[in-house]
Structure formats: structure tokens, C-alpha cells
N, C-alpha and C. Protein backbone atom coordinates (compact mmCIF):
# COMPACT_ATOMS: atom_id res chain seq x y z
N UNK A 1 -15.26 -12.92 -10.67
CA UNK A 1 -14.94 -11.61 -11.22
C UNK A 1 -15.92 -10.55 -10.71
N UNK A 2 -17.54 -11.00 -10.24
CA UNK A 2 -18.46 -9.99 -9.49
C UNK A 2 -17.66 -9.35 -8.66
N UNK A 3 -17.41 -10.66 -7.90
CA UNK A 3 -17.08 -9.96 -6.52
C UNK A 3 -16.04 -8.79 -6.20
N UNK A 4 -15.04 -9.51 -7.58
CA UNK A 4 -13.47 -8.25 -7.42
C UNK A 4 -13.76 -6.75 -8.10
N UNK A 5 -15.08 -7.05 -8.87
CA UNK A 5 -15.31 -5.34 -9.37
C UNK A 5 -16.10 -4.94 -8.70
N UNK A 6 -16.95 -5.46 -7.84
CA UNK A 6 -17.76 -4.59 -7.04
C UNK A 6 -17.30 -3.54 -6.12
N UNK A 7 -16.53 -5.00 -5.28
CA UNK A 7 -16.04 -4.48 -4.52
C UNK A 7 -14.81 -3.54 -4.35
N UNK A 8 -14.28 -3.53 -5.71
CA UNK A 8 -13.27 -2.35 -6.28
C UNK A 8 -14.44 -1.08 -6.49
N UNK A 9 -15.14 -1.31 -7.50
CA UNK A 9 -15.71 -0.14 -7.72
C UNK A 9 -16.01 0.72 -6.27
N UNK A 10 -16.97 -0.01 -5.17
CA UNK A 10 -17.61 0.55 -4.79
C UNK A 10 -16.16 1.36 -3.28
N UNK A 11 -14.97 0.32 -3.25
CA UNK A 11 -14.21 1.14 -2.41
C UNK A 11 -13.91 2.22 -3.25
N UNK A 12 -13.27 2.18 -4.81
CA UNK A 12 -12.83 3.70 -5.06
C UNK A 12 -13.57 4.66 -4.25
N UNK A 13 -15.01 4.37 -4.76
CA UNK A 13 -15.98 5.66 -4.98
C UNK A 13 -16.27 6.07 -2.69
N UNK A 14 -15.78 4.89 -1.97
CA UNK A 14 -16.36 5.58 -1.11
C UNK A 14 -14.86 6.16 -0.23
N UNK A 15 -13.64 5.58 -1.09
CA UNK A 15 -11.95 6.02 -0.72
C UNK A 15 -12.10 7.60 -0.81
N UNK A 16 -13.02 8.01 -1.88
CA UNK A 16 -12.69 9.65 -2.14
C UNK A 16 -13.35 10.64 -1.24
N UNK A 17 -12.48 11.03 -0.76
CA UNK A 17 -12.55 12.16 0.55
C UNK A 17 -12.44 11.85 1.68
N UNK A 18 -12.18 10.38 1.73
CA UNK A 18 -12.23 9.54 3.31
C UNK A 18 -10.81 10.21 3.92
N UNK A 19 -10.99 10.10 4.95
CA UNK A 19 -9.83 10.08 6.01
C UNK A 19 -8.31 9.36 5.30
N UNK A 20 -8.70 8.48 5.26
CA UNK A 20 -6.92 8.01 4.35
C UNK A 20 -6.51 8.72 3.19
N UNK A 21 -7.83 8.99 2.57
CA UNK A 21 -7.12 9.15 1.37
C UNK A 21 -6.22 11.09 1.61
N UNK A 22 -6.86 11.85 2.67
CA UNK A 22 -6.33 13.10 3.46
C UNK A 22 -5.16 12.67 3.82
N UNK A 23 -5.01 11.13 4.40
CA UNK A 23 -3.59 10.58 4.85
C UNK A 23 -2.83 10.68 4.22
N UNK A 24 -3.22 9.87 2.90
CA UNK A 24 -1.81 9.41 1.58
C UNK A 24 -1.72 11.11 1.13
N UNK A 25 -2.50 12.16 1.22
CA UNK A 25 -1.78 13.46 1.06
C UNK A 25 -1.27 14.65 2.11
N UNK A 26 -1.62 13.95 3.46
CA UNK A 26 -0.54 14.62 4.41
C UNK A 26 0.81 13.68 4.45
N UNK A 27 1.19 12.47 4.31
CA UNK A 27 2.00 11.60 3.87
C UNK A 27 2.85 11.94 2.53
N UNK A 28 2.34 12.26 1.39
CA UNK A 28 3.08 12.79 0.11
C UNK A 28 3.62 14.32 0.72
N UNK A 29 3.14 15.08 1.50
CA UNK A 29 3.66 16.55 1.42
C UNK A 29 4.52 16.15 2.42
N UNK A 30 4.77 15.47 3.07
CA UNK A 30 5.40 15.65 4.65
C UNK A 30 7.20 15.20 3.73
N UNK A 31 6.61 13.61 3.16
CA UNK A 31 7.82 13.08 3.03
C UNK A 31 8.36 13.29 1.72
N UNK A 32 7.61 13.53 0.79
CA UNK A 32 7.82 13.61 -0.90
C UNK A 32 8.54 12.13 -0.98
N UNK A 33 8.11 11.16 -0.75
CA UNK A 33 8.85 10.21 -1.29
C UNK A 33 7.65 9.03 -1.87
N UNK A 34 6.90 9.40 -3.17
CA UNK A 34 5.80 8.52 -3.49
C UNK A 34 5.93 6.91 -3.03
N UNK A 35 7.11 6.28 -4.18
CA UNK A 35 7.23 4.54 -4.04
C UNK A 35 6.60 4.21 -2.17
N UNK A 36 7.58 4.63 -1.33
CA UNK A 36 7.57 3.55 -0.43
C UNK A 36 5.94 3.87 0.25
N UNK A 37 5.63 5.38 0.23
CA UNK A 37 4.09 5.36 0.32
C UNK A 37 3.08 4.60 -0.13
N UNK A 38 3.01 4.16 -1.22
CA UNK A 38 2.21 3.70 -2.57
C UNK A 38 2.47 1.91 -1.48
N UNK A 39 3.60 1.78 -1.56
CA UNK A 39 3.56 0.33 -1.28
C UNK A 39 3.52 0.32 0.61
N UNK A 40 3.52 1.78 1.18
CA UNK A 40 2.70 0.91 2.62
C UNK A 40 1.59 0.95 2.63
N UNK A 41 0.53 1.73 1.71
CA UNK A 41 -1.08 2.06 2.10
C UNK A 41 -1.21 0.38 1.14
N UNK A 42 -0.36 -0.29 0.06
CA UNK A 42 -0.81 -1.16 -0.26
C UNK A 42 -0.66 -2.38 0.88
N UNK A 43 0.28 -2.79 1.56
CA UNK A 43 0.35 -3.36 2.79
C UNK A 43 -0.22 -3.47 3.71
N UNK A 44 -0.73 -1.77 3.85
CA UNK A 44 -1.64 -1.85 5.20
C UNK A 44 -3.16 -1.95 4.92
N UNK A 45 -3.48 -1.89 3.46
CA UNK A 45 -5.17 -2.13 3.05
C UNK A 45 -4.87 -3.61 2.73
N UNK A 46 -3.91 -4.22 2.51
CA UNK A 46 -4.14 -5.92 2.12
C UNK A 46 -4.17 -6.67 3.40
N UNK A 47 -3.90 -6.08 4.51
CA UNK A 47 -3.57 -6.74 5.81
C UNK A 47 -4.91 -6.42 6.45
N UNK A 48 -5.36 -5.25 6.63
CA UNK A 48 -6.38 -4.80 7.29
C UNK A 48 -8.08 -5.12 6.42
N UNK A 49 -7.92 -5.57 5.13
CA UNK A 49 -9.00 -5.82 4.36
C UNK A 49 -9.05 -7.36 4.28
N UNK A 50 -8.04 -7.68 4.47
CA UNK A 50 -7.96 -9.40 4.56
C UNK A 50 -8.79 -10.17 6.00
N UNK A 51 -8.01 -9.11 6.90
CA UNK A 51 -9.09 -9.58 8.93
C UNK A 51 -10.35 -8.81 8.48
N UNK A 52 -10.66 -7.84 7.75
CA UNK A 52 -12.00 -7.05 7.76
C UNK A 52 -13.19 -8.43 6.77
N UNK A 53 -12.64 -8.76 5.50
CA UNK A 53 -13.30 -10.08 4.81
C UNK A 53 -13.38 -11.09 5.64
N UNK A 54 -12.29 -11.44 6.10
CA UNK A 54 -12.65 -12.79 7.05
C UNK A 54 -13.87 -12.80 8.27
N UNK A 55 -13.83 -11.52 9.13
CA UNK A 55 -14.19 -11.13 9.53
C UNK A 55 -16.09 -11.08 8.76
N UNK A 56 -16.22 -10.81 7.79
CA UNK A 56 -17.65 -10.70 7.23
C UNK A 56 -18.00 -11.88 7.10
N UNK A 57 -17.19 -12.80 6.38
CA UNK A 57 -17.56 -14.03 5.98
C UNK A 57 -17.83 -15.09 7.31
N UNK A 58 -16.91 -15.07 8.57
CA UNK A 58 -16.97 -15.26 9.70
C UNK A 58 -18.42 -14.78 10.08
N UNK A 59 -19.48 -14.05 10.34
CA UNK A 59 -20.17 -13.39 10.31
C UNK A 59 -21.56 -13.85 9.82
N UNK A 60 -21.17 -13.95 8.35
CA UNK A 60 -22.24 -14.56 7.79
C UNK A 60 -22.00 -16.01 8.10
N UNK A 61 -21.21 -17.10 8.44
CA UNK A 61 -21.12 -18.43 9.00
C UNK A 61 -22.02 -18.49 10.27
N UNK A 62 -22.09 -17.80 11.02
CA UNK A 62 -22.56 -18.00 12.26
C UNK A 62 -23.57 -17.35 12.17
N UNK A 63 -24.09 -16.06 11.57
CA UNK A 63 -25.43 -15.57 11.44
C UNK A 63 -26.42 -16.51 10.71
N UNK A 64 -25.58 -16.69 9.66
CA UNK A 64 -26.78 -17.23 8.41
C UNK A 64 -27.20 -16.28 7.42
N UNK A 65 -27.37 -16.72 6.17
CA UNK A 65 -28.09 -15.86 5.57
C UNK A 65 -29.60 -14.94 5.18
N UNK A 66 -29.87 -15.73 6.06
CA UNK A 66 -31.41 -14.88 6.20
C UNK A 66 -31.36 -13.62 6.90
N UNK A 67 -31.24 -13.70 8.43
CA UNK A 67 -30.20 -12.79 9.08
C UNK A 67 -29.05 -11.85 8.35
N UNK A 68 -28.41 -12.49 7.63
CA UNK A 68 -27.25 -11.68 7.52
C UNK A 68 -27.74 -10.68 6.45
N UNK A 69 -29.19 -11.06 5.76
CA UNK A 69 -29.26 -9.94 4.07
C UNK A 69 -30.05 -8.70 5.21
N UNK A 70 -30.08 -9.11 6.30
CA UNK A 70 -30.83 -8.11 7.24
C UNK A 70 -30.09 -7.09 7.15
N UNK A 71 -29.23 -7.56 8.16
CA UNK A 71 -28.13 -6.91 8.48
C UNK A 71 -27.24 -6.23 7.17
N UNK A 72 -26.79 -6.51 6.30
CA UNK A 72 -26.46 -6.51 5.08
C UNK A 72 -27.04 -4.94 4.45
N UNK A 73 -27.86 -5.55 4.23
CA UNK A 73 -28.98 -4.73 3.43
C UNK A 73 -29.23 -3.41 4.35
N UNK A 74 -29.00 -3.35 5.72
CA UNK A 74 -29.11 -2.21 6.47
C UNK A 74 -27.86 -1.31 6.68
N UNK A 75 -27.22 -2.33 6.57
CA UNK A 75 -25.56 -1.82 6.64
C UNK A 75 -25.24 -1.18 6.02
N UNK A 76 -25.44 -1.44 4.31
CA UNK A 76 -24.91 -0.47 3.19
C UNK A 76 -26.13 0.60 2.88
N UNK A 77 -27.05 0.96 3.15
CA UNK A 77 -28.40 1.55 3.79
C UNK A 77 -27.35 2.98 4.62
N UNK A 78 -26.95 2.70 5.81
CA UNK A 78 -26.23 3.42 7.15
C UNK A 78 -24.91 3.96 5.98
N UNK A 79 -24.17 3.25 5.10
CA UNK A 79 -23.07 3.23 4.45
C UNK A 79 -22.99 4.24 3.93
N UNK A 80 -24.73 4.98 2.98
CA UNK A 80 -24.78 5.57 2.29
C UNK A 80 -24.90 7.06 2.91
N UNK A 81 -25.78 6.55 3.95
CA UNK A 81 -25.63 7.76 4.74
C UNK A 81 -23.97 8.36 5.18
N UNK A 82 -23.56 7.58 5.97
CA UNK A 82 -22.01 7.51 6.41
C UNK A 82 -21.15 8.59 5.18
N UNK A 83 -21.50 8.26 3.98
CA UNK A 83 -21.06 8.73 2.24
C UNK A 83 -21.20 10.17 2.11
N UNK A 84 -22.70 10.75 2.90
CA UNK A 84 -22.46 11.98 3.26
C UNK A 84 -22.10 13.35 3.77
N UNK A 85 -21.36 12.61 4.89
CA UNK A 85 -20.27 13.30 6.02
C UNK A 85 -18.98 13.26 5.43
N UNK A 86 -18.26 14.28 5.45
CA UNK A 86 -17.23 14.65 4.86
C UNK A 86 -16.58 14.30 5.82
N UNK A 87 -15.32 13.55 5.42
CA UNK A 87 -14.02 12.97 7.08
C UNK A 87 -13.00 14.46 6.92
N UNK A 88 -12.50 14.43 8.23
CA UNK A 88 -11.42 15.71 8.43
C UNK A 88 -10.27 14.37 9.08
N UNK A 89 -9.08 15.37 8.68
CA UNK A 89 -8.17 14.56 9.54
C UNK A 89 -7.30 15.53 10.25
N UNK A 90 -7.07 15.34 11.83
CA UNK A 90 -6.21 16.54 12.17
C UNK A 90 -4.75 16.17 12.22
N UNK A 91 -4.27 16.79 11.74
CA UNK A 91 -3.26 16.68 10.94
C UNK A 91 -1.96 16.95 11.96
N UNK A 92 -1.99 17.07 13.28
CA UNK A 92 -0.97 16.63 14.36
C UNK A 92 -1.23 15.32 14.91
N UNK A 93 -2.28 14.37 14.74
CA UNK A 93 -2.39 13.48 14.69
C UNK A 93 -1.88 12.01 13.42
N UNK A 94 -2.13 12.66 12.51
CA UNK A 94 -2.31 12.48 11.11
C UNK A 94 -1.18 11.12 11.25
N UNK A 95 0.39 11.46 11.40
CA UNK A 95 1.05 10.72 11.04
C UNK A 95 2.28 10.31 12.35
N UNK A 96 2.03 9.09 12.46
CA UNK A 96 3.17 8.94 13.61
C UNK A 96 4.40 10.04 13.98
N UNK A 97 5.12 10.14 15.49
CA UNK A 97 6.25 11.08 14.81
C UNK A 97 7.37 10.23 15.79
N UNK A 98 6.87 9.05 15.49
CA UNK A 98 8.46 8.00 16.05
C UNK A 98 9.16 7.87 14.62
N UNK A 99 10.35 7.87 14.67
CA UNK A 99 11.28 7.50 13.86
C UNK A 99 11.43 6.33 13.26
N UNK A 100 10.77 6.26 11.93
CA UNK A 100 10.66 5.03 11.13
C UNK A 100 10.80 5.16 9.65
N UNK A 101 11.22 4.38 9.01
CA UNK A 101 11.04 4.81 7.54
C UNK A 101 9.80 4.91 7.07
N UNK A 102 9.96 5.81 6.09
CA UNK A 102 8.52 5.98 5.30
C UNK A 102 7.35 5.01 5.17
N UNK A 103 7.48 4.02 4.71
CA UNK A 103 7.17 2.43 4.29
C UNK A 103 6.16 2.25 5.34
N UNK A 104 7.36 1.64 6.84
CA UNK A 104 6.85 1.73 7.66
C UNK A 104 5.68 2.65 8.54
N UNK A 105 5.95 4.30 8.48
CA UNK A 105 5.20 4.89 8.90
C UNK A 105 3.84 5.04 8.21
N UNK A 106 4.23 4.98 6.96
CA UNK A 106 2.72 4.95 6.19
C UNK A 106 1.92 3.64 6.43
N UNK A 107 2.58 2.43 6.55
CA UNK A 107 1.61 1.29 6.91
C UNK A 107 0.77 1.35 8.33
N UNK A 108 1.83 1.89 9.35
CA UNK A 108 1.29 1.76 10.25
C UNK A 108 -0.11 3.01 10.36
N UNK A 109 0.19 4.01 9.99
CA UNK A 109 -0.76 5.23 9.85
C UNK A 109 -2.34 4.03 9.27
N UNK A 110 -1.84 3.67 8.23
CA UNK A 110 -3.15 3.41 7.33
C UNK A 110 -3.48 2.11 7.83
N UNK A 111 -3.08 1.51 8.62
CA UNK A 111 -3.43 0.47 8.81
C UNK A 111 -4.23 0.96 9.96
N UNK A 112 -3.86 1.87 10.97
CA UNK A 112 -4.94 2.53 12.14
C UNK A 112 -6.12 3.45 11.91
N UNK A 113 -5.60 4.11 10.59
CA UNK A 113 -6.54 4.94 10.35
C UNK A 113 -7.78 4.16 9.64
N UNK A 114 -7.95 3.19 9.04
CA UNK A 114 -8.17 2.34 8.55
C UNK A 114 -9.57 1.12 9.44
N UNK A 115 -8.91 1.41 10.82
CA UNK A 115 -10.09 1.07 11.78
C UNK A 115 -11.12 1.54 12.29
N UNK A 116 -12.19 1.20 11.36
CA UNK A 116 -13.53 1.39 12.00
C UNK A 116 -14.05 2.47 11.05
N UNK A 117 -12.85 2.23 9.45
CA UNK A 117 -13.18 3.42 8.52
C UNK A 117 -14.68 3.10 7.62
N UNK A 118 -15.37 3.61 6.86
CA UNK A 118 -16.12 3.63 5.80
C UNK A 118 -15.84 1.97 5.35
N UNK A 119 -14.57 2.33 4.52
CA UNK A 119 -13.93 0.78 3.47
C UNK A 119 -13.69 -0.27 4.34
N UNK A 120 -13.42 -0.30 5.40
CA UNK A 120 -13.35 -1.07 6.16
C UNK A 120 -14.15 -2.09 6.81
N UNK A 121 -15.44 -0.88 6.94
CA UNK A 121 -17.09 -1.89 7.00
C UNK A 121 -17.38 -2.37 5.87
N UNK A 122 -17.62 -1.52 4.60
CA UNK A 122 -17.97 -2.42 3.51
C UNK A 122 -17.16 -3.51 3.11
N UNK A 123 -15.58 -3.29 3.64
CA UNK A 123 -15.32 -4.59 3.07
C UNK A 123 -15.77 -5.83 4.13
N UNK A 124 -15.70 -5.58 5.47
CA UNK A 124 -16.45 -6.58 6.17
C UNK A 124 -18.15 -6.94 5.17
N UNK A 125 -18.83 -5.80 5.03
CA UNK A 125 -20.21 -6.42 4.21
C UNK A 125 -20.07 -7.14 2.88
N UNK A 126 -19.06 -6.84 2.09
CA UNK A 126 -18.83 -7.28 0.81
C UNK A 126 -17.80 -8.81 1.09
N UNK A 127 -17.33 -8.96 2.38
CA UNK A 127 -16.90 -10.21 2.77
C UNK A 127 -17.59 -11.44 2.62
N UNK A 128 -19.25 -10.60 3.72
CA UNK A 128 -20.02 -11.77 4.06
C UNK A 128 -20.46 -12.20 2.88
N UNK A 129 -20.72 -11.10 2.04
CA UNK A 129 -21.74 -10.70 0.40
C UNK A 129 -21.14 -12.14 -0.64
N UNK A 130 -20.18 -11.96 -0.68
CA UNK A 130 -19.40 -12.31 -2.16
C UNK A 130 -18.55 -13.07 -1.75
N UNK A 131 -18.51 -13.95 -2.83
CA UNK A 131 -17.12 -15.65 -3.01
C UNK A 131 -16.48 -15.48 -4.05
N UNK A 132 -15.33 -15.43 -4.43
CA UNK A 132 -14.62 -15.78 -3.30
C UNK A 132 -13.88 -14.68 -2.19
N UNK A 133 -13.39 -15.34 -1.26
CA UNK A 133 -13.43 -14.17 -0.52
C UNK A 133 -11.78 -12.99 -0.74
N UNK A 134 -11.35 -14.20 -1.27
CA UNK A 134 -10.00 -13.24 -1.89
C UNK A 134 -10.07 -12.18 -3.09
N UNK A 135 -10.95 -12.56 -3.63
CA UNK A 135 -11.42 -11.39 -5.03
C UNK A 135 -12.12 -10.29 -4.67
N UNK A 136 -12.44 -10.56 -3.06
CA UNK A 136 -13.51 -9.15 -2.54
C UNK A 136 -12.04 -8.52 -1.97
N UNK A 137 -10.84 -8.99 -1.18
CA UNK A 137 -10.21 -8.54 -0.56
C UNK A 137 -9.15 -8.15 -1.76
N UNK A 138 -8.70 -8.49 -2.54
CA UNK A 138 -8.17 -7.89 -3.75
C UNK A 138 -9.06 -6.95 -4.43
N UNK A 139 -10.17 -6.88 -4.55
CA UNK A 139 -11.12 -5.56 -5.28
C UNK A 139 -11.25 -4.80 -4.10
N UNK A 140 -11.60 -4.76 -2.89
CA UNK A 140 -11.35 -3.64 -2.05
C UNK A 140 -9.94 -3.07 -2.02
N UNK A 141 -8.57 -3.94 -2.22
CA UNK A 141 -7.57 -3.09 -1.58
C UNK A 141 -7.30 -2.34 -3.23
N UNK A 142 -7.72 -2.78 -4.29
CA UNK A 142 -7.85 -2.09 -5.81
C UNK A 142 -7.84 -1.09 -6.02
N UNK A 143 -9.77 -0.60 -5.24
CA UNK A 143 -10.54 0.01 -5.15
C UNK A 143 -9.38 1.22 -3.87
N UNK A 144 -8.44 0.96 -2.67
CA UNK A 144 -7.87 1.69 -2.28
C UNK A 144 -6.62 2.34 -3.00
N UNK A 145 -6.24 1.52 -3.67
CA UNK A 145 -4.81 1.93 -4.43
C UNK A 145 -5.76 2.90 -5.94
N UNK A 146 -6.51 2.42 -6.24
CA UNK A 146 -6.94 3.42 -7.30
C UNK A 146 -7.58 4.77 -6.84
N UNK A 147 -8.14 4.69 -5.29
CA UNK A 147 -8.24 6.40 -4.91
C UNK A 147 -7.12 6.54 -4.72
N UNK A 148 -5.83 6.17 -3.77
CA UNK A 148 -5.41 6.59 -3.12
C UNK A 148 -3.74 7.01 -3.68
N UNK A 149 -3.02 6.29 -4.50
CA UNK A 149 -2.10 6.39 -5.74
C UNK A 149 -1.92 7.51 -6.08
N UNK A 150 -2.71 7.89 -6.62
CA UNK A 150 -2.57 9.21 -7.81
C UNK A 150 -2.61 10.55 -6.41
N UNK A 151 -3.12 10.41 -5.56
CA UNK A 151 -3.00 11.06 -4.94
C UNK A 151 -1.32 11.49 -4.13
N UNK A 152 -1.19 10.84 -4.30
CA UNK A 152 0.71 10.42 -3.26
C UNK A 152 1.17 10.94 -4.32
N UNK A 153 0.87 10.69 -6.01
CA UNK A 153 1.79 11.24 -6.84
C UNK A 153 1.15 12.32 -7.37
N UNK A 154 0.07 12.88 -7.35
CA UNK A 154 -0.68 14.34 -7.70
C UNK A 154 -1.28 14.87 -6.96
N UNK A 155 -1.60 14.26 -5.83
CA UNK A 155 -1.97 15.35 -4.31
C UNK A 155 -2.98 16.35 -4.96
N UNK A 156 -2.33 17.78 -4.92
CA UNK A 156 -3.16 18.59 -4.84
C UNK A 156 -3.72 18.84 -5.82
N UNK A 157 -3.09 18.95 -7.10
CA UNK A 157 -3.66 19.40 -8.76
C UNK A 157 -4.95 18.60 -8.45
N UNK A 158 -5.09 16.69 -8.18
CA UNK A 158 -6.35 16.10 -8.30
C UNK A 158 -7.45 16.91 -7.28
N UNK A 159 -7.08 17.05 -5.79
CA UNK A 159 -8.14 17.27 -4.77
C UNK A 159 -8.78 18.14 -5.28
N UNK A 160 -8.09 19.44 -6.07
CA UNK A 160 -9.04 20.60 -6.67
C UNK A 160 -9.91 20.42 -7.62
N UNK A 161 -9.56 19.34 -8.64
CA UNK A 161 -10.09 19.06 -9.67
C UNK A 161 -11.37 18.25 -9.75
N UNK A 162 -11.57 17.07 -8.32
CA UNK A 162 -12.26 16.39 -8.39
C UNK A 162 -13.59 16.37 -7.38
N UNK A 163 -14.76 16.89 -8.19
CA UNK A 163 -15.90 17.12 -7.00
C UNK A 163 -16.54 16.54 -6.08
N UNK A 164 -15.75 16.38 -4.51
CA UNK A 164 -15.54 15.53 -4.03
C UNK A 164 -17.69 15.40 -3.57
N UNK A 165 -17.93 16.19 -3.30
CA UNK A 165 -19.47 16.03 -3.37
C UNK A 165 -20.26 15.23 -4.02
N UNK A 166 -19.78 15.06 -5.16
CA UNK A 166 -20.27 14.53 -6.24
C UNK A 166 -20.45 12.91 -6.15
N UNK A 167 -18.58 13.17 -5.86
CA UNK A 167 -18.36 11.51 -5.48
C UNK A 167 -19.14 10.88 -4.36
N UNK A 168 -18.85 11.87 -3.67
CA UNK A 168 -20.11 11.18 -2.22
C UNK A 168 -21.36 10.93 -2.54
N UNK A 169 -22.03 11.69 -3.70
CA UNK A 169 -23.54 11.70 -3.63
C UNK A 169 -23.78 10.27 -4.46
N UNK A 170 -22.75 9.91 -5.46
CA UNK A 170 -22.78 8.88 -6.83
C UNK A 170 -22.44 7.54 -5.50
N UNK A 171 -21.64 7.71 -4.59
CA UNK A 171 -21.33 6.38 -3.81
C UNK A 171 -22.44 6.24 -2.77
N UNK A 172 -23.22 6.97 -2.26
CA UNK A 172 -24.41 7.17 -1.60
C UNK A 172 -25.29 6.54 -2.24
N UNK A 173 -25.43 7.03 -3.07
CA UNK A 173 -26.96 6.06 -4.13
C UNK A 173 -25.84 4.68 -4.99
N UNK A 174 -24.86 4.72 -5.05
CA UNK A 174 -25.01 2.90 -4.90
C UNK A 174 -24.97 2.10 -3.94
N UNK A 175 -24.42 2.72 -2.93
CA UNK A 175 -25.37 1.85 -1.34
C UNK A 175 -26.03 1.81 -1.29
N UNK A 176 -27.15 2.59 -1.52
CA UNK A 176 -28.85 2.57 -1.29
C UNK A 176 -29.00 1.42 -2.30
N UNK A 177 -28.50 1.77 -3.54
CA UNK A 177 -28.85 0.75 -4.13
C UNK A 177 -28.79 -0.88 -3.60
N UNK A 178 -27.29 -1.15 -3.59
CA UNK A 178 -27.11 -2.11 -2.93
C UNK A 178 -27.86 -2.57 -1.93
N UNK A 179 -28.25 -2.17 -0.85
CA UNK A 179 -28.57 -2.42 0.11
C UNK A 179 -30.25 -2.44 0.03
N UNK A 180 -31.07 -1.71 -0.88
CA UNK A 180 -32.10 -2.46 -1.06
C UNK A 180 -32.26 -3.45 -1.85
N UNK A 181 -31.45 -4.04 -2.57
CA UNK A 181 -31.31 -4.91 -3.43
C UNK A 181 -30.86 -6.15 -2.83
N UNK A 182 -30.54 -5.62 -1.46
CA UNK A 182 -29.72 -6.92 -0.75
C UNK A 182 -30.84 -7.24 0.34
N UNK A 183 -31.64 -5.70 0.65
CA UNK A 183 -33.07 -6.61 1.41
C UNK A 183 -34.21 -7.41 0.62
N UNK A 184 -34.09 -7.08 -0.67
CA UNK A 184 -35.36 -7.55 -1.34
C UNK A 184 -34.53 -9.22 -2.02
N UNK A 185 -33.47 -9.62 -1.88
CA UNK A 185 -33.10 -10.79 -1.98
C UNK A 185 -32.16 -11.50 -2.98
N UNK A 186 -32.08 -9.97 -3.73
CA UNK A 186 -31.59 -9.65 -5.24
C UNK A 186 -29.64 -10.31 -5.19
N UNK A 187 -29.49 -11.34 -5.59
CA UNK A 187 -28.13 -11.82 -5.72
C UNK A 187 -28.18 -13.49 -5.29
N UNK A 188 -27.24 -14.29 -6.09
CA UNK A 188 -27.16 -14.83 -5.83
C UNK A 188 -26.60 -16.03 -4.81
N UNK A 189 -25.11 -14.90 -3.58
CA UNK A 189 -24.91 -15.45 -2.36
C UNK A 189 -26.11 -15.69 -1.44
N UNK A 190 -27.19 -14.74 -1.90
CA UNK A 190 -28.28 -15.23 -0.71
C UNK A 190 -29.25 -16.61 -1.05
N UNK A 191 -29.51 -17.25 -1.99
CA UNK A 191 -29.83 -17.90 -2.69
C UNK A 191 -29.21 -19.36 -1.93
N UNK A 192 -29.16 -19.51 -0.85
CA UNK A 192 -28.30 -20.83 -0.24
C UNK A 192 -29.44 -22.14 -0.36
């Protein structure tokens, strides 16, 4: 149960203002059609968070854990920083313009946009981090559907409402946190 709230919590908080989540609301204005949106960003974060976990856990197999709280611990360190750059998305890029259904176009969008994003590394770090590895990849794609949802169905009323600064600064200092907590040895995956 650690593993699936962490790693939920900590994608909400670093989903808000990211690049996708600009997606799922150039995606709601383009098409107005919430459902099949809602269920491709869920498709394309369960597919792309599933190779991103394996991928960590893969990682920590062959590193080791001594090594890996290095790496680890520096990673979500860089993460927090990363937390303070605001993502833009340009928005002739934004969304495929081949002819596909919604569903489709939104998976494929989020499943690219998605590479080499913020959530994407932590869920690779929260891969290597935490067992099992399906409760990290179910609390990260959580953690995407709970930024990213309300947005497809309230778009703009939320973006105004919610200080996206804020959010960055509160997900910034729990990476730091994390990540010195993960150099000083603090958890029990490192504990092998």
C-alpha cells in the first residue's frame, strides 16, 4: 500500500502544470469529447508507466542497491529541481493531425508526450524504489488520472483556480525530501 500512495501522491503533485496535463486541455478544447479522452491518457500512462517501472526495477537488478540509493537519491534531488521549470506546450505540435478517433489520438499524444517527461522518470525511480512493482505502476498512473481528469472535464475554471506555483514549490520539497532520505538510507527497499 506504500508503494501505491507514494507513488500516486507524488505523480499528482508533479502532473500539475506538466506538459500533459496542457495536453488533456488542448485535447478537451479541440475535441469536447471528455469519456474517450479520460480513457486514452488512462491507456497511454498504464502502458508507458508499466515499460517506465520495469524499466527502474530492471535497473536496480543490475545496479544493486548500494549504487542504485546513489543514483536514486540524486535523481529525485534533479526531480525537484526539474519541479521548478514551468513546461509549455506548442500547441501546433500538441496533438496529432492524422485522422483518428479521439481515444486513439489522445493515447498516442500522451503516450509520446509522456517520453522523457517529469512522471515518467519518477516512475522509473519509484520502480527501482518500491515492491511491488504493480502498486507503483497503478499509483503513478492514479496519481495521472487524478491531475489529469478533472481537467478534460473542467479545463479552464480549474487552471485559474489552482496555484500552479505552489504546486511546484510543495512537489519540489518532497523530492528533496525524498531524495535525501533515500541518500541517508531511510526505507526499507534499501535494507537488502
Amino acid at each position: 500500500m506504500e508503494a501505491f500512495l507514494i507513488s500516486t501522491g507524488i505523480v499528482a503533485l508533479a502532473e500539475m502544470g506538466d506538459k500533459t496535463q496542457l495536453l488533456a486541455l488542448v485535447l478537451a478544447a479541440r475535441f469536447k469529447r471528455p469519456w474517450p479522452i479520460v480513457w486514452g491518457i488512462l491507456a497511454a500512462t498504464l502502458l508507458n508507466h508499466a515499460l517506465a517501472g520495469l524499466a527502474g526495477a530492471w535497473i536496480m537488478a543490475a545496479v544493486g542497491p548500494d549504487v542504485m540509493r546513489w543514483v536514486l537519491g540524486v535523481s529525485f534531488i534533479a526531480m525537484a529541481l526539474w519541479m521548478l521549470i514551468p513546461d509549455k506546450l506548442d500547441d501546433d505540435n500538441a496533438v496529432p493531425q492524422r485522422r483518428m478517433g479521439v481515444f486513439f489520438i489522445t493515447t498516442w499524444a500522451f503516450f509520446l508526450a509522456e517520453m522523457g517527461d517529469k512522471t515518467q522518470i519518477a516512475t522509473v525511480a519509484l520502480g527501482a524504489q518500491y515492491e511491488p512493482l504493480y502498486a507503483v505502476v497503478l499509483g503513478t498512473t492514479a496519481g495521472m488520472m487524478l491531475a489529469n481528469a478533472p481537467v478534460v472535464f473542467f479545463g479552464d475554471a480549474i487552471t485559474r483556480q489552482v496555484p500552479i506555483k505552489l504546486v511546484h514549490a510543495i512537489a519540489a520539497l518532497i523530492f528533496v525530501m525524498l531524495g535525501v532520505l533515500t541518500l541517508l538510507g531511510v526505507g526499507k527497499s534499501f535494507m537488502a
